[in-house]
Protein backbone atom coordinates (compact mmCIF):
# COMPACT_ATOMS: atom_id res chain seq x y z
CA UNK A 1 145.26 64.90 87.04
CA UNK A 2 142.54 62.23 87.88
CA UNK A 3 142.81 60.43 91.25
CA UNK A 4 142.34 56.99 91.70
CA UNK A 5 138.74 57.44 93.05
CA UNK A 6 137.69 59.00 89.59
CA UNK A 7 139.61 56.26 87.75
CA UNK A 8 137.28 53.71 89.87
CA UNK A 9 134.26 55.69 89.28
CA UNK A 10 135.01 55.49 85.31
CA UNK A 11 134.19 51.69 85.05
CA UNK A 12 136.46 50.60 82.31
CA UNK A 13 139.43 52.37 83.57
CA UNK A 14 138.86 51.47 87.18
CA UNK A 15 138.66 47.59 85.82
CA UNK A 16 141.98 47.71 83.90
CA UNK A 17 143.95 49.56 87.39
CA UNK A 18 142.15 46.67 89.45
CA UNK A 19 142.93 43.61 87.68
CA UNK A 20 146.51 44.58 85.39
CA UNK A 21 148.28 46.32 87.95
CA UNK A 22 147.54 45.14 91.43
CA UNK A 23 150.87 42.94 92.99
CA UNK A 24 150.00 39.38 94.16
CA UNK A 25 151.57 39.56 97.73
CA UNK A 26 151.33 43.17 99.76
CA UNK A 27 154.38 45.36 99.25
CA UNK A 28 155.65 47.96 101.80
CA UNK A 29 155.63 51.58 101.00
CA UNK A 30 159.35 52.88 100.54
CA UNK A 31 157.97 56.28 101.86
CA UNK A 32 155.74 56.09 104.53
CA UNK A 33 156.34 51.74 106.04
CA UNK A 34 152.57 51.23 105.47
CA UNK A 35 151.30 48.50 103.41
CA UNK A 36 150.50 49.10 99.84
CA UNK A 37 146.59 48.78 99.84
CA UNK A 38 143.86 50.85 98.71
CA UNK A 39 140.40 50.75 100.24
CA UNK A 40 137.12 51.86 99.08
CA UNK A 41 133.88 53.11 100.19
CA UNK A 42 130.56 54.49 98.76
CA UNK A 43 128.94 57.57 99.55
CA UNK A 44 126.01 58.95 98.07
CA UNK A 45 126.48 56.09 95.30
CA UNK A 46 129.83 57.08 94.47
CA UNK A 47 132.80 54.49 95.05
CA UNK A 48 135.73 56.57 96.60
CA UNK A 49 139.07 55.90 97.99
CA UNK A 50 139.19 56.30 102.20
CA UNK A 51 142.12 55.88 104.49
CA UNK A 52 140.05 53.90 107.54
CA UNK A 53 140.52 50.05 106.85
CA UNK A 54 137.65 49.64 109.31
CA UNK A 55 135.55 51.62 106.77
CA UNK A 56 136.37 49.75 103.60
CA UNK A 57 133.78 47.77 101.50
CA UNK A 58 136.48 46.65 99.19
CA UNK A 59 140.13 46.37 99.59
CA UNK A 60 142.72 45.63 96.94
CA UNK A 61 146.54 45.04 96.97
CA UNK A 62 148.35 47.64 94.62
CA UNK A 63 151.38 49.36 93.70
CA UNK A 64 150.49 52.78 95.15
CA UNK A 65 150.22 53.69 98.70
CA UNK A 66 147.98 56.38 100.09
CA UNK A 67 150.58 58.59 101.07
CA UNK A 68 150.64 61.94 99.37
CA UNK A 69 153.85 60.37 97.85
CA UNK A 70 152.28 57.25 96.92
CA UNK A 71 149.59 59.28 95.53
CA UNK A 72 151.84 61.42 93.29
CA UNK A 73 153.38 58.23 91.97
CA UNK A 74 150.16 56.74 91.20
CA UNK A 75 148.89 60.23 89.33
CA UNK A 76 152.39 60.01 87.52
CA UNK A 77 151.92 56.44 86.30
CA UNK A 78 148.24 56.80 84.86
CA UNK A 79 148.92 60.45 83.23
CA UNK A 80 152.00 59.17 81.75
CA UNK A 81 154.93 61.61 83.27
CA UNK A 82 157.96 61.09 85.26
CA UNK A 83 156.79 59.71 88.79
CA UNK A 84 160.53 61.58 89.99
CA UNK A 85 159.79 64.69 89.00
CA UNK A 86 156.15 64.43 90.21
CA UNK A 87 157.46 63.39 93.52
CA UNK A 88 159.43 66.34 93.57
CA UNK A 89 156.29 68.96 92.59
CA UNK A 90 154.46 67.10 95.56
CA UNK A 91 157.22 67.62 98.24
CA UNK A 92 157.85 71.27 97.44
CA UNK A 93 154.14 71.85 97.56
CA UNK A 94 153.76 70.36 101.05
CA UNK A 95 157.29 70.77 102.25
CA UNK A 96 155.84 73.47 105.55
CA UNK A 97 153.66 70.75 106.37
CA UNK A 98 156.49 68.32 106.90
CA UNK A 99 158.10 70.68 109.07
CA UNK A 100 158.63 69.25 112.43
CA UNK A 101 155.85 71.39 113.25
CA UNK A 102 153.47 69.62 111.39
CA UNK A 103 155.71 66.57 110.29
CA UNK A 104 153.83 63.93 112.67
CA UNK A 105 150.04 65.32 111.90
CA UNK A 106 148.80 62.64 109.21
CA UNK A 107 145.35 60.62 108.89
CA UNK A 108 147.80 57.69 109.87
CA UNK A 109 148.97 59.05 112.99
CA UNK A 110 145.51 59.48 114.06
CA UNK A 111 144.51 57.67 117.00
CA UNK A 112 140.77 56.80 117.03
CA UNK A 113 140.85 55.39 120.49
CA UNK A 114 142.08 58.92 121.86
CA UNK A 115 138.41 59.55 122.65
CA UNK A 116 136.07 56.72 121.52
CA UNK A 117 133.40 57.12 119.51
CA UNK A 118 133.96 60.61 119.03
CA UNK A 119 137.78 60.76 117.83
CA UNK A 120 135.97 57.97 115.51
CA UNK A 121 133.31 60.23 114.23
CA UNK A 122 135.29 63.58 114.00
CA UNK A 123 138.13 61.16 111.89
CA UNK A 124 135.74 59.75 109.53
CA UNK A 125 133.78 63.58 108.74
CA UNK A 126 137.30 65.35 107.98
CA UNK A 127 138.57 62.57 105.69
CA UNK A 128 135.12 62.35 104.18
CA UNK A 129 135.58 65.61 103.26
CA UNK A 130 139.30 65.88 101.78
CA UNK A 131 138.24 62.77 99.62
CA UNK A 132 135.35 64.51 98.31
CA UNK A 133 137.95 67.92 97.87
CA UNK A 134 140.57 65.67 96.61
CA UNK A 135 137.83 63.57 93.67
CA UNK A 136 136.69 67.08 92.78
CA UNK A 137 133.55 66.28 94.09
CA UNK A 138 133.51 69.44 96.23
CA UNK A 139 134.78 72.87 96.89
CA UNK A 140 132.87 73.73 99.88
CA UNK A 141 134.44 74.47 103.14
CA UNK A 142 134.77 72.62 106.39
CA UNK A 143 134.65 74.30 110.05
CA UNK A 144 136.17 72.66 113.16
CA UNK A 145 135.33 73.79 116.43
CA UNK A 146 135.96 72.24 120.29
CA UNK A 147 137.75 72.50 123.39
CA UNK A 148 141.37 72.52 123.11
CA UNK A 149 143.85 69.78 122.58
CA UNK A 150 140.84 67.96 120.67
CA UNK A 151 143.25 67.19 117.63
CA UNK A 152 141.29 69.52 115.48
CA UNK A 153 144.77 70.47 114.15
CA UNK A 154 145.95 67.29 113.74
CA UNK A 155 142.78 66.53 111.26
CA UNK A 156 142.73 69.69 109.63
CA UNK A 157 146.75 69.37 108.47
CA UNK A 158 146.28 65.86 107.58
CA UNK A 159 143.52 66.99 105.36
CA UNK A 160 145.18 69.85 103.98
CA UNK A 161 148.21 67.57 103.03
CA UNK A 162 146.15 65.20 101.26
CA UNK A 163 144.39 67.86 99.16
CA UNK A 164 147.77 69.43 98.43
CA UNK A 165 149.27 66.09 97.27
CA UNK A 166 146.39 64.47 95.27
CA UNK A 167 145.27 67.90 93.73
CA UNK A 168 148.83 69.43 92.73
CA UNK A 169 147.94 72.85 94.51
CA UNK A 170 149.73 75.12 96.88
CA UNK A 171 148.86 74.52 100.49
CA UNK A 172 149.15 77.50 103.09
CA UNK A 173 148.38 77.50 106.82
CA UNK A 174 147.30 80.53 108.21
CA UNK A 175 147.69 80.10 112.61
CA UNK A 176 145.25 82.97 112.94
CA UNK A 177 147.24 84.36 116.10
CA UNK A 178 150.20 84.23 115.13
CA UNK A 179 148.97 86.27 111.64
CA UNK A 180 147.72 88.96 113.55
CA UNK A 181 150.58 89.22 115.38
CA UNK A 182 152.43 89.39 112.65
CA UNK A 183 150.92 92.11 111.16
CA UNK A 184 150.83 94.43 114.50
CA UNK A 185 154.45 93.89 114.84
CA UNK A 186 155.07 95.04 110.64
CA UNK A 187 153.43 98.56 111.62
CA UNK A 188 156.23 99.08 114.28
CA UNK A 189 158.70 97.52 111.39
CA UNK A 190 159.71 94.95 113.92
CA UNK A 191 159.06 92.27 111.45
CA UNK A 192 157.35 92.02 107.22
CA UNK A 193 153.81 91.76 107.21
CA UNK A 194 151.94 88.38 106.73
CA UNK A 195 151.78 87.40 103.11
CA UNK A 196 148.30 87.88 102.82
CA UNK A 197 148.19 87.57 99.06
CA UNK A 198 149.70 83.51 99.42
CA UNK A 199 146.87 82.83 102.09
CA UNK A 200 144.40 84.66 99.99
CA UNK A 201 145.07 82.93 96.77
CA UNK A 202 146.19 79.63 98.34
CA UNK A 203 145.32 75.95 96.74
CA UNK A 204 144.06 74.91 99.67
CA UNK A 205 143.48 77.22 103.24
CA UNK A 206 143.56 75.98 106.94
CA UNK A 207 143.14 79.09 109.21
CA UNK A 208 144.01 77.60 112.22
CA UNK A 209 142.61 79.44 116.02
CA UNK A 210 140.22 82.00 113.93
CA UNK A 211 138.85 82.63 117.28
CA UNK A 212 141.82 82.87 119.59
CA UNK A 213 142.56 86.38 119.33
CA UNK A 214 140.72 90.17 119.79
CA UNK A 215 139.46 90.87 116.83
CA UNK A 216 140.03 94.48 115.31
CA UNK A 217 139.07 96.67 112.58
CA UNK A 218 141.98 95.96 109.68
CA UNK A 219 142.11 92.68 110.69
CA UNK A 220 138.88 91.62 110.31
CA UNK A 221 138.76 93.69 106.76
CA UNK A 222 141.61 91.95 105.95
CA UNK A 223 139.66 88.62 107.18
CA UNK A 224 136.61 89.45 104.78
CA UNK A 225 138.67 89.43 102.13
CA UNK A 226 140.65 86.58 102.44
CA UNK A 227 136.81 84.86 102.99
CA UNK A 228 134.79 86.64 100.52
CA UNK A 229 137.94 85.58 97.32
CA UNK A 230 138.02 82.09 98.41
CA UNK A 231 134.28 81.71 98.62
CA UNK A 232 133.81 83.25 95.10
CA UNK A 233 137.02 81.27 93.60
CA UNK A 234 135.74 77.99 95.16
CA UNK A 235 139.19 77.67 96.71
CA UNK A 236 138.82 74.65 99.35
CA UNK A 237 139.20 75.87 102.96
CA UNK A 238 139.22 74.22 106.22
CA UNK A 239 138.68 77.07 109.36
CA UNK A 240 139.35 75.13 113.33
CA UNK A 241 137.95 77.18 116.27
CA UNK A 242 136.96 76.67 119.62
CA UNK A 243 133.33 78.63 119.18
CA UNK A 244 130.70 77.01 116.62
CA UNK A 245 130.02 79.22 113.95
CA UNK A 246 126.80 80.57 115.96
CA UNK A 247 128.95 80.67 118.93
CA UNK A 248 131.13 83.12 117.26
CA UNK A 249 128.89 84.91 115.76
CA UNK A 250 127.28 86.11 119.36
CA UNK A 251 130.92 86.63 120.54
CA UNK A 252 131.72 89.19 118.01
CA UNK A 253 128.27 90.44 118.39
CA UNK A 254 129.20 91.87 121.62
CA UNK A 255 131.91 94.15 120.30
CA UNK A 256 132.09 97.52 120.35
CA UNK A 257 133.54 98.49 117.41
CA UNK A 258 130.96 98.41 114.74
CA UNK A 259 132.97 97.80 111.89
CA UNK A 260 134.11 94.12 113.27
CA UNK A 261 130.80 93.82 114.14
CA UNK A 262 129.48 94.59 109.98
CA UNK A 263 132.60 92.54 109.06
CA UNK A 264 131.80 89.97 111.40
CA UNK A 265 128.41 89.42 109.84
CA UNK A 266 129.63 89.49 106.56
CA UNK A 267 132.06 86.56 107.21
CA UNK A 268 130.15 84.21 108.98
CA UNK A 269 127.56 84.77 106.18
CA UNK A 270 129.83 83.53 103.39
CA UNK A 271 131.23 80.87 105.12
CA UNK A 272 127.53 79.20 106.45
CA UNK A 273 127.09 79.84 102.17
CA UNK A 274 130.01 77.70 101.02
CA UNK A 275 130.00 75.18 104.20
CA UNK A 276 130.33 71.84 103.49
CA UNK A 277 130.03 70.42 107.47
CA UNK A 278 130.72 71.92 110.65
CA UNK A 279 132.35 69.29 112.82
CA UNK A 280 132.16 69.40 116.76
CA UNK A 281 135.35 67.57 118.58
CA UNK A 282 134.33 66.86 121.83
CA UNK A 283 135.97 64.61 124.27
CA UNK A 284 139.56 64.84 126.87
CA UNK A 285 142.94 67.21 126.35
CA UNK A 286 145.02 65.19 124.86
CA UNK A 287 147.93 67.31 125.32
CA UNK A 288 147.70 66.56 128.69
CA UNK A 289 148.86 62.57 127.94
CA UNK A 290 151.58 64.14 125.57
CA UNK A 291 150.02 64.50 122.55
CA UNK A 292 150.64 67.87 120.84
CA UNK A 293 147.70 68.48 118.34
């Protein structure tokens, strides 16, 4: 299924969308409240479809918001299949993320003012990304890393979602501690083990915290090959962390069990090989002024 962004970069196509479908006044999304409009930017020469109005070199009125709903409908119209049951495919896929969890973490929630220039910058590199995930245009991998309460979270769902919706793939979110937690309580039978296979195989990947908990022998084997499929299957993945990826890599250096330390290597190696960015969030807690991301 082609997204909008490939049906502007395919001239004829992109001509017909722009000038027989586009409303004359601008319509309200029955989804999300936002007004229907689609912006556009170019990077690297290519024309692609953004979700920053203050980024937009041209703007059109249309019939399809840039909700993950809104973008199911508009997939549904051009491919020719029932926009309902496309709806439907797009809800199941991403119905965890609207958990109230996760319900509230959207590119439209974001506030860029949170921390000036830099909530700015760190907004703009993570939906750079999913666009380029989303048009195809890339498989490699993104890693966050900051202080806490940064909204690295916050960025990484919203990306996540948008891949999930646009793409038509299964979306998983792995919270790193609360995995391995998870799988130390299933060897005492207090609870199943993680289902490592889903986050293995997954559409699209956010391991959330990678560095927020001791790492361990079977976990970090388990780790490696969760990385090295995903890096060989060119399945998108987003990783958020407070440590850059050199950061971590003298953390686990230090440890005295030399298989995490092998493992360790191994890791970080794949992931610097399939790395798209590495984003820094820098800036004030915004948990403290109530904001849970």
């Amino acid at each position: 299924m082609k997204t909008l962004g490939e049906y502007i970069r395919t001239s004829k196509i992109g001509e017909r969308y722009l000038s027989a479908y586009p409303p004359t006044e601008v319509k309200i999304c029955p989804d999300c409240g936002a007004e229907m409009k689609v912006f556009f930017k170019f990077v690297e020469g290519k024309c692609i479809q953004t979700s920053d109005p203050s980024e937009a070199e041209i703007t059109h009125l249309s019939n399809f918001c840039f909700c993950p709903e809104g973008q199911a409908k508009q997939g549904a119209h051009f491919v020719g299949v029932g926009q309902t049951n496309d709806k439907a495919i797009v809800q199941q896929l991403t119905l965890k993320l609207n958990s109230d969890r996760y319900n509230n973490l959207r590119f439209s929630t974001w506030d860029k003012s949170r921390n000036g220039e830099h909530s700015y910058n760190s907004f703009n590199a993570v939906d750079t990304w999913a666009a380029h995930v989303s048009n195809n245009a890339t498989s490699k991998w993104l890693w966050l890393h900051g202080s806490n309460g940064l909204g690295k979270t916050h960025l990484a769902i919203a990306a996540v979602r948008k891949i999930a919706a646009v793409r038509m793939v299964q979306p998983s979110v792995a919270v790193w501690p609360e995995v391995v937690a998870q799988e130390r309580e299933s060897w005492g039978r207090v609870t199943s083990p993680p289902n490592w296979q889903q986050i293995k195989t997954a559409g699209v990947l956010l391991i959330d915290d990678i560095d927020k908990v001791s790492a361990y022998g079977s976990i970090m084997e388990k780790l490696f090959t969760i990385i090295n499929y995903r890096s060989e299957h060119k399945k998108p993945t987003i990783i958020t962390a407070n440590r850059s990826i050199e950061e971590l890599r003298q953390w686990l250096a230090g440890n005295k069990d030399t298989s995490v330390v092998d493992n360790s290597r191994a890791i970080l190696s794949r992931v610097v090989g399939v790395l798209y960015s590495e984003v820094k969030f820098v800036g004030n807690d915004q948990r403290k002024r109530g904001n849970n991301d």
